[in-house]
Protein backbone atom coordinates (compact mmCIF):
# COMPACT_ATOMS: atom_id res chain seq x y z
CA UNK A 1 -36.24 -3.51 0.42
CA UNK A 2 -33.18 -3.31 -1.66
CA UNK A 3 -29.97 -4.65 -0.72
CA UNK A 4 -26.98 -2.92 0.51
CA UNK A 5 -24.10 -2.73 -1.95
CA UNK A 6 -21.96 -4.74 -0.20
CA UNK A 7 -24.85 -7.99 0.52
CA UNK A 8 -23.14 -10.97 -1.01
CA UNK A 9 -26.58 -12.86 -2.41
CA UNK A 10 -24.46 -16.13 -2.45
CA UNK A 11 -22.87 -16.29 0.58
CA UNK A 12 -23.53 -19.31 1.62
CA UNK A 13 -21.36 -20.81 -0.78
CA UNK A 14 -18.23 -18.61 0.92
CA UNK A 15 -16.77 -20.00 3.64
CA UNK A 16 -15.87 -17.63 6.56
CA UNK A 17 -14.01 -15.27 7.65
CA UNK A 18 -13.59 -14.02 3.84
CA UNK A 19 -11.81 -11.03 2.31
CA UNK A 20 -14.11 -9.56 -0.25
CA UNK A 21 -13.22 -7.20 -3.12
CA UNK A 22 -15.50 -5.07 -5.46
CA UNK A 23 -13.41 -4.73 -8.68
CA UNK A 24 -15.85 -2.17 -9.48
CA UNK A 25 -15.33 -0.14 -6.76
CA UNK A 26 -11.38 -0.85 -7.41
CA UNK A 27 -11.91 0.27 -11.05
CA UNK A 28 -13.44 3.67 -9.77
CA UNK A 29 -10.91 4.32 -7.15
CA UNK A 30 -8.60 3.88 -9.71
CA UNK A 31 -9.90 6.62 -11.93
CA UNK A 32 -9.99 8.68 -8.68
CA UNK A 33 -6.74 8.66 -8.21
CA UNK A 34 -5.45 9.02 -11.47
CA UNK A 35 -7.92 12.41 -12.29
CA UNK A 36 -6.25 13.48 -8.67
CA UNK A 37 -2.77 13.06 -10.06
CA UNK A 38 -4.16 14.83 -13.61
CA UNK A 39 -3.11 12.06 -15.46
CA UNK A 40 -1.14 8.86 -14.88
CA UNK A 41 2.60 10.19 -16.29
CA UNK A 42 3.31 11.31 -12.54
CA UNK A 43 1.30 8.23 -10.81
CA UNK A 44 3.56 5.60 -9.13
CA UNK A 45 0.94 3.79 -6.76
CA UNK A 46 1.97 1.97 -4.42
CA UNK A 47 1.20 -2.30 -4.32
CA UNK A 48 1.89 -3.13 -0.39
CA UNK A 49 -1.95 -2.94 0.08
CA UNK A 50 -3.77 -4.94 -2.32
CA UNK A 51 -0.61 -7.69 -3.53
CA UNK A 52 -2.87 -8.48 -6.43
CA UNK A 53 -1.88 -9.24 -9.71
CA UNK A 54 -5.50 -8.46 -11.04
CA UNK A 55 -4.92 -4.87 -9.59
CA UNK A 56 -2.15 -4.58 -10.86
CA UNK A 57 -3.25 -5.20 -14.45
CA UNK A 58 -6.24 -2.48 -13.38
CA UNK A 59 -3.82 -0.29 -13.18
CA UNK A 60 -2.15 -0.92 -16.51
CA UNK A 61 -5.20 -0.96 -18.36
CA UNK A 62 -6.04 2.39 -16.78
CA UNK A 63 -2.67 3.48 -18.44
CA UNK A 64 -0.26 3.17 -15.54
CA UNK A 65 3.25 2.55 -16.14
CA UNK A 66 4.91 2.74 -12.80
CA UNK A 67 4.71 0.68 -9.50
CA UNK A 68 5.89 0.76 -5.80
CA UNK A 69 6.95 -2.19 -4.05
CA UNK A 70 7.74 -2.80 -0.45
CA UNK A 71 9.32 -7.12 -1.25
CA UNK A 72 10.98 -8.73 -3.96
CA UNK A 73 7.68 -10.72 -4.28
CA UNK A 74 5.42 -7.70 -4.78
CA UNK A 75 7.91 -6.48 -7.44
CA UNK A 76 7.71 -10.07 -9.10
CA UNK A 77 4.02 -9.86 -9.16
CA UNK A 78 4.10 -6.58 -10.62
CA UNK A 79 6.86 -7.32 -13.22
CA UNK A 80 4.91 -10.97 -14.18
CA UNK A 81 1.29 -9.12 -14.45
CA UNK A 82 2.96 -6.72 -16.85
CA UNK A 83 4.76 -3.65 -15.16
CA UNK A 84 7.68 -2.39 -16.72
CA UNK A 85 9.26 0.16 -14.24
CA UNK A 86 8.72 -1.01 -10.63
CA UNK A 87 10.81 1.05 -7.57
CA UNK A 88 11.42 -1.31 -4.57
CA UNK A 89 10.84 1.07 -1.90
CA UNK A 90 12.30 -0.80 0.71
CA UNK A 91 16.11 -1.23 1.70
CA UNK A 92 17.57 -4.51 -0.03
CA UNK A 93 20.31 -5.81 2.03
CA UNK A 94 22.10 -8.95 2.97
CA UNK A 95 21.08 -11.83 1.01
CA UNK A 96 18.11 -9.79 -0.73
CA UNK A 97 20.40 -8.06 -3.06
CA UNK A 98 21.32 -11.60 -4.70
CA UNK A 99 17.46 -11.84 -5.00
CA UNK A 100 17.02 -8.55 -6.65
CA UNK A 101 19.96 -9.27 -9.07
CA UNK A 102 18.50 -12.35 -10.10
CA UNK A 103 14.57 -10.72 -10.84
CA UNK A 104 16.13 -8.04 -12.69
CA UNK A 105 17.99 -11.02 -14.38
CA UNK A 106 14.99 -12.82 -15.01
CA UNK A 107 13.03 -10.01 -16.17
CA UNK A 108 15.43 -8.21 -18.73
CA UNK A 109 12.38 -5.85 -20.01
CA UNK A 110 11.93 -4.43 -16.86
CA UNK A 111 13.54 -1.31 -15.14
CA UNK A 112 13.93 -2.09 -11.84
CA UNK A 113 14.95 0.63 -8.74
CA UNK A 114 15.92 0.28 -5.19
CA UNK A 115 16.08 3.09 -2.62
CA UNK A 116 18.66 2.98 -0.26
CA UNK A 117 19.87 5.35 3.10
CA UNK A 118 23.49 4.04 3.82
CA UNK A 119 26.67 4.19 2.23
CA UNK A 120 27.43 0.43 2.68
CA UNK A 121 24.18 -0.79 1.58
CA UNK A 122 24.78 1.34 -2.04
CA UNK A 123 28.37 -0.26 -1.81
CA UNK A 124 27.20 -3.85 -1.92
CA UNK A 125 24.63 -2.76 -4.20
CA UNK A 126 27.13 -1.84 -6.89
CA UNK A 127 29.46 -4.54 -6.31
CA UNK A 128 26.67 -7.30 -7.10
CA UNK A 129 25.87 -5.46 -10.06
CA UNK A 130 29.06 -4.27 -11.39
CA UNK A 131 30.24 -8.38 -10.74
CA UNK A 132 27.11 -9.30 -12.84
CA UNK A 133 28.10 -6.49 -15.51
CA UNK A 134 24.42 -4.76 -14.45
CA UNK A 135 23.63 -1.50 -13.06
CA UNK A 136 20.96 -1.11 -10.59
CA UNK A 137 19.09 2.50 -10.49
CA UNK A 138 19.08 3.52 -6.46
CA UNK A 139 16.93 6.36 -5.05
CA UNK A 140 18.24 8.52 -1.81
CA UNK A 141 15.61 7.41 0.73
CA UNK A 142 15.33 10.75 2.84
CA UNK A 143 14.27 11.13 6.19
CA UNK A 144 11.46 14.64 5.91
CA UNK A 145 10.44 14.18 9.60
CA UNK A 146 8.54 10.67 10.12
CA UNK A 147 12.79 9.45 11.48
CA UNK A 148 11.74 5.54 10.70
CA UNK A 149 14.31 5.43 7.56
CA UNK A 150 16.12 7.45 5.50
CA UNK A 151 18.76 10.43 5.77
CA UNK A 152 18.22 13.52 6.42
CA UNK A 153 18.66 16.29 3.57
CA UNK A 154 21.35 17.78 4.55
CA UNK A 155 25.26 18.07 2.75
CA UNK A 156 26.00 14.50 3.68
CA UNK A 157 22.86 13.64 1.45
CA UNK A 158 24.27 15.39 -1.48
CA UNK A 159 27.40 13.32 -1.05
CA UNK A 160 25.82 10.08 -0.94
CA UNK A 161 23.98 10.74 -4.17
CA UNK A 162 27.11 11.61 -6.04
CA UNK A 163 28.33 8.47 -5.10
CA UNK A 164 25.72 6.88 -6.92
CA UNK A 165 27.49 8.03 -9.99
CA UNK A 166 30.34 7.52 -9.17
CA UNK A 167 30.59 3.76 -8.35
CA UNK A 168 30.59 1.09 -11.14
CA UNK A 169 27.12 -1.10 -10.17
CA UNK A 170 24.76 1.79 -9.53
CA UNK A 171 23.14 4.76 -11.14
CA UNK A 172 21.20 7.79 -9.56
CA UNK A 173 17.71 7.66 -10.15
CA UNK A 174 16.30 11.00 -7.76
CA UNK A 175 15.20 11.13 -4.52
CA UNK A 176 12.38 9.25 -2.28
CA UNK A 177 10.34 11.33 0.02
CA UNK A 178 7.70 9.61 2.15
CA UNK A 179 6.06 11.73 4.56
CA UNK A 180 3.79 9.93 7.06
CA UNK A 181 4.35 11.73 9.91
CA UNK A 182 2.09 14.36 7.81
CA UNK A 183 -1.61 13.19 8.74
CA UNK A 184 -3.39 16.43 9.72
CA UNK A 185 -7.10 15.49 9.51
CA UNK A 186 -7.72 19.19 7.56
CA UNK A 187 -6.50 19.20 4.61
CA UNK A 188 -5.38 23.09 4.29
CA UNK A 189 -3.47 21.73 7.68
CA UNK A 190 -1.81 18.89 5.94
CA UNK A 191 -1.12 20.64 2.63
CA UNK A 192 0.79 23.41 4.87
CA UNK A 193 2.74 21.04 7.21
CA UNK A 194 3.62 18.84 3.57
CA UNK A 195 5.07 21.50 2.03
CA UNK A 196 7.00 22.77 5.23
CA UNK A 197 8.53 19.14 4.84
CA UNK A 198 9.42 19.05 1.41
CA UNK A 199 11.07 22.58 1.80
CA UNK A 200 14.35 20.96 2.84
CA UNK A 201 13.65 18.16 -0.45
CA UNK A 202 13.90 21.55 -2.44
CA UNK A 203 16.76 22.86 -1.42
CA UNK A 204 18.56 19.85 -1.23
CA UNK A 205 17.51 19.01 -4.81
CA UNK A 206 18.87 22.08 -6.25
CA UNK A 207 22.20 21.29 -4.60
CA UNK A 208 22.26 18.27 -6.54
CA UNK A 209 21.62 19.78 -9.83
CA UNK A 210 24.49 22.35 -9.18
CA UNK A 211 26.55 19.57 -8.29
CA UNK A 212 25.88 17.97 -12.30
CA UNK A 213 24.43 14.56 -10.97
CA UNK A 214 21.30 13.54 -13.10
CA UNK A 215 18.05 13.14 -11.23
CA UNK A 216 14.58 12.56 -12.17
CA UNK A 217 11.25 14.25 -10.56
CA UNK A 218 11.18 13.00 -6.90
CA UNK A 219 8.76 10.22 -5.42
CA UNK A 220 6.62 11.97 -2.84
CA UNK A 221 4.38 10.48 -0.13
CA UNK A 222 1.64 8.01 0.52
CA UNK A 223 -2.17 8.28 0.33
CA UNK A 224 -2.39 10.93 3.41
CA UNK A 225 -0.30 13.37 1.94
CA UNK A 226 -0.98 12.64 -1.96
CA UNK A 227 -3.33 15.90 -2.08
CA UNK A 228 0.08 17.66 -0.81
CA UNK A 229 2.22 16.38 -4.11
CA UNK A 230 0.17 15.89 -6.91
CA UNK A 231 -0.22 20.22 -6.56
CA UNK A 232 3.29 20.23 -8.19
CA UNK A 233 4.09 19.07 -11.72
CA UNK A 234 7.52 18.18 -10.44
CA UNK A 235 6.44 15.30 -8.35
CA UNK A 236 5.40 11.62 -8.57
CA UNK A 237 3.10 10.49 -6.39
CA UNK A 238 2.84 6.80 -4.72
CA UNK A 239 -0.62 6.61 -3.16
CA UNK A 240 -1.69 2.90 -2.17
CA UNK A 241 -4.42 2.81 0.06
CA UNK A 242 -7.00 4.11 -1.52
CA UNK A 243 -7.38 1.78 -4.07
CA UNK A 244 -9.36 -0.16 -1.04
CA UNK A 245 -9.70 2.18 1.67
CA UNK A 246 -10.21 1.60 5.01
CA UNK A 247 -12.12 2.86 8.02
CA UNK A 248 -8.45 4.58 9.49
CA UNK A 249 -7.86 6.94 6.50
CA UNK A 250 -11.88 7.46 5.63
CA UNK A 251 -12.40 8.86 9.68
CA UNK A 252 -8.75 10.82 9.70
CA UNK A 253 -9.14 12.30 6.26
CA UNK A 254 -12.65 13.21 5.04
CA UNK A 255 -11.21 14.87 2.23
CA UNK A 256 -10.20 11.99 0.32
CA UNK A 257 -13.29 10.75 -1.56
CA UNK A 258 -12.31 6.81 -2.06
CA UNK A 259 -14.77 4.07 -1.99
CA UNK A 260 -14.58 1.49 0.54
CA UNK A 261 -13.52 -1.35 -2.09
CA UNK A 262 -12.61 -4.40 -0.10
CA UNK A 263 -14.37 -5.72 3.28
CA UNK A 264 -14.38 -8.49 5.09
CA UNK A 265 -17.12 -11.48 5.70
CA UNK A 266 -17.63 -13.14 8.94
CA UNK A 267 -20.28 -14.70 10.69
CA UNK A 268 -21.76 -15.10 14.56
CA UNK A 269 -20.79 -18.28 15.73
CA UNK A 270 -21.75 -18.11 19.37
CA UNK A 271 -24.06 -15.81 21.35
CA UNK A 272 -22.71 -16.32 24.81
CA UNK A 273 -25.59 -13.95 26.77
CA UNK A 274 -27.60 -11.10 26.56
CA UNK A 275 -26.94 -8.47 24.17
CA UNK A 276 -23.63 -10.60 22.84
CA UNK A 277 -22.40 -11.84 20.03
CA UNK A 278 -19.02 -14.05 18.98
CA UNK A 279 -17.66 -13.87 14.99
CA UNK A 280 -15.30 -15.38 13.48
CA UNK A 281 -13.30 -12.29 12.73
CA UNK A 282 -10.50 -12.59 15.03
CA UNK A 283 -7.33 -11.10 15.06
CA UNK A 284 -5.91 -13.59 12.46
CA UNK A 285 -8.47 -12.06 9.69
CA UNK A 286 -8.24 -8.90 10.48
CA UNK A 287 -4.95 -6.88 11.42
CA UNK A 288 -4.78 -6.27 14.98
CA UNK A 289 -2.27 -3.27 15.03
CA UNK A 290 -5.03 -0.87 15.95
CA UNK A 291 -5.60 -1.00 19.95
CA UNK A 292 -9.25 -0.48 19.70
CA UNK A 293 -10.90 0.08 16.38
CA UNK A 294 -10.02 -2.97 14.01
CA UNK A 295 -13.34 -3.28 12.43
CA UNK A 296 -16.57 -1.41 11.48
CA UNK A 297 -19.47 -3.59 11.45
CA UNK A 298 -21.65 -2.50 9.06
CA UNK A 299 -24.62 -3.84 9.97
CA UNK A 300 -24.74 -3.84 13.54
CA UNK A 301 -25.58 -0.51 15.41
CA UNK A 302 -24.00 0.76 18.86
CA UNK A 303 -21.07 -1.85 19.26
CA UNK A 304 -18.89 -2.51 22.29
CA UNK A 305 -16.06 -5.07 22.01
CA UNK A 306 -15.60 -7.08 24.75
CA UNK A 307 -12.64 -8.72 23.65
CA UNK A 308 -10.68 -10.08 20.58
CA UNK A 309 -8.68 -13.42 19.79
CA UNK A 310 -7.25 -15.39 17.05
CA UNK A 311 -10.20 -16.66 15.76
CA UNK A 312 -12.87 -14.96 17.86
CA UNK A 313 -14.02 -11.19 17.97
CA UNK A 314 -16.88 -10.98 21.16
CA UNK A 315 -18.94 -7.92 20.99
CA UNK A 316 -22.01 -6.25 23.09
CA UNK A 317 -25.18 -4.50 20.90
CA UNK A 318 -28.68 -3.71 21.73
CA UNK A 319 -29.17 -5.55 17.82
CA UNK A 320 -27.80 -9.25 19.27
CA UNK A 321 -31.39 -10.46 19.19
CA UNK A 322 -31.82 -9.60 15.47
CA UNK A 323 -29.15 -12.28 14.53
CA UNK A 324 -29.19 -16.08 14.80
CA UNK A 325 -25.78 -18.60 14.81
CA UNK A 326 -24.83 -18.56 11.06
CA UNK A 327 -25.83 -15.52 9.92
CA UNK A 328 -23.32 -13.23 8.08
CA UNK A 329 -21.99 -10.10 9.16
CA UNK A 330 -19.52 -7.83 6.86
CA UNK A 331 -17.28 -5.10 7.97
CA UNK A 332 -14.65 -2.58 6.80
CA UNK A 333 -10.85 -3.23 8.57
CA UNK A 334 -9.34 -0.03 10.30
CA UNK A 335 -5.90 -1.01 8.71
CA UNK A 336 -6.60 -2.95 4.77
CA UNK A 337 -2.73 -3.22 4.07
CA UNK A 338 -1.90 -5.23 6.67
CA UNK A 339 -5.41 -6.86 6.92
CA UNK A 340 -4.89 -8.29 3.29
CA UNK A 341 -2.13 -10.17 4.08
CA UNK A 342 -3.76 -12.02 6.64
CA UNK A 343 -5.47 -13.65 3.19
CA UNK A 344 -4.45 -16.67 0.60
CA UNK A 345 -7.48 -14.84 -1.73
CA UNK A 346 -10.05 -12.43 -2.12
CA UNK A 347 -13.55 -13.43 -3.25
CA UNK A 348 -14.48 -10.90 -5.91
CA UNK A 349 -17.80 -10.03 -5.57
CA UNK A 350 -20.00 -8.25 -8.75
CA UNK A 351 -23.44 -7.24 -9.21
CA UNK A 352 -24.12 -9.30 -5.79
CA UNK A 353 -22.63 -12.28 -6.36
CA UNK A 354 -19.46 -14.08 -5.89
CA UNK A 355 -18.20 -14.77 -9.18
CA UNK A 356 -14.36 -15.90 -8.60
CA UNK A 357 -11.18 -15.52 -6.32
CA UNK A 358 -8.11 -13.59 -6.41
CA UNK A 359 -5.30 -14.66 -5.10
CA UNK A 360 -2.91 -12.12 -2.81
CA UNK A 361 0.27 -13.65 -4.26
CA UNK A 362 2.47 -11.14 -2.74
CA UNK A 363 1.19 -12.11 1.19
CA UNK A 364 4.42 -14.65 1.03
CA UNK A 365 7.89 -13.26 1.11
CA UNK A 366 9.16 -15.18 -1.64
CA UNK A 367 7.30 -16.07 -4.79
CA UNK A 368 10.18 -17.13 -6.65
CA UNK A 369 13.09 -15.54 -6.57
């Protein structure tokens, strides 16, 4: 009987628990998301979930130009592997914005952008900058609903983008829309409640225009609501998780067609009675924000979890008898972003084999700079 894809032939050589990528899978993903964008000129993926450089050069080889960062160290990664216009998507403040002054320093090639929501953040922005004789390119971070950041699209909005004219360090670059409170599992339902969102983007952006202030095609939205924006021409797109995929986003949106491209290994290390089984795939190797699902076993039918710790994951299954202390188990993590951080490196696994490791450079807060 054949193996399934996933079977790592070599696994004893891997010690456990072990993040696992297929850079095939990856590669087609890739291609997925770029013929769902019609081309890579409006593509701006997103980084935060694999915090590879390997993917990252993936993606330039597949002819991407532009990147999405959430730290300074997963725009460092991106800018060393290569990238050439990377948007830090986060707000830089305090002693970050020395940080970012001296990357964009060290990488003169580069065109790096920040977003930003508040008048004193731009303000310090522009005075670091404008000291260093440097402009930095800021994006209005709006608030379309989700209300975790940004400002809402209103008059003040169109103020505070003029500003970024209008001071000495910075320079408009257009405005940042992220949607996630838009996560209808039908898609006609999340296309309509998308665009009801972005309605107030619209109007807002035509303000700006009459207003004279230069501003390029907005950045729209994450993987849930990238069938919403890449309908439009005039909109970039910043998917990120569906270069892996995960279990959350493959159950709440059956529409989107990704391949489940990076799993994790683990391995029964106790079976403590009848019908139970203990892996090593606690909450330190797999991201516990999910309450209840954090992992699909794919191997083992009609599973109960009894309980999860740091290094221990104690389930229930009719199947316990099948398996023996030592024998491998692999699963896909509700939540990859988060899941991959939990990781030094990835084993990359091809035609059945491990063949080498990747490293997830951008799990530390500071590579460098």
């Amino acid at each position: 009987m054949s193996q399934p894809w996933y079977a790592v032939e070599n696994h004893a050589e891997v010690p456990s628990p072990a993040l696992l990528v297929y850079p095939d899978r990856v590669e087609r993903n890739i291609a997925r998301m770029i013929a769902a964008a019609g081309g890579t000129e409006r593509l701006r993926p997103h980084v935060k979930t694999h915090k590879m450089a390997e993917v990252v050069r993936m993606k330039l080889a597949a002819g991407i130009g532009k990147f999405k960062a959430a730290t300074i160290a997963e725009a460092e990664m991106c800018a060393a592997a290569g990238a050439q216009d990377i948007l830090l998507s986060f707000p830089q403040v305090g002693p970050n914005v020395d940080r970012l002054l001296r990357l964009a320093a060290a990488f003169p090639a580069v065109h790096f952008s920040v977003l930003a929501d508040d008048e004193g953040n731009i303000l310090q922005l522009s005075t670091a900058f404008a000291q260093a004789g440097r402009k930095i390119e800021v994006w209005l971070d709006l608030d379309v609903g989700q209300h975790r950041s940004g400002i809402a699209p209103d008059e003040r909005a169109v103020e505070l983008y003029r500003r970024l004219q209008e001071l000495p360090g910075t320079t408009p670059g257009g405005l940042h829309v992220y949607d996630g409170h838009v996560r209808e599992q039908a898609l006609g339902e999340r296309i309509a409640k998308g665009e009801d969102a972005f309605a107030a983007v619209s109007a807002l952006a035509r303000r700006i225009h009459a207003a004279g202030v230069p501003m390029k095609r907005p950045i729209c939205g994450g993987t849930p609501s990238f069938p919403v924006h890449a309908l439009h021409e005039d909109r970039d797109c910043s998917p990120g998780t569906c270069v892996f995929f995960d279990i959350s986003y493959a159950v709440k949106f059956p529409d989107l067609q990704y391949e489940f491209a990076a799993l994790l290994m683990g391995r029964v290390v106790s079976k403590p009675g009848a019908n139970r089984l203990c892996l090593d795939l606690g909450y330190k190797s797999v991201s516990p924000d999910n309450p209840t699902l954090r992992i699909q076993l794919l191997d083992i039918p009609d599973v109960t979890v009894l309980g999860q710790w740091e290094e221990h994951l104690t389930i229930e299954t009719p199947a316990a008898a099948n398996y023996s202390v030592g024998d491998v188990v692999y699963g896909v993590p509700n939540h990859i972003c988060p899941t991959v951080a939990l990781h030094r490196e990835a084993y990359t696994v091809r035609n059945g084999r491990v063949d080498g490791t990747w490293q997830v450079v951008a799990r530390d807060r500071r590579i460098t700079y």
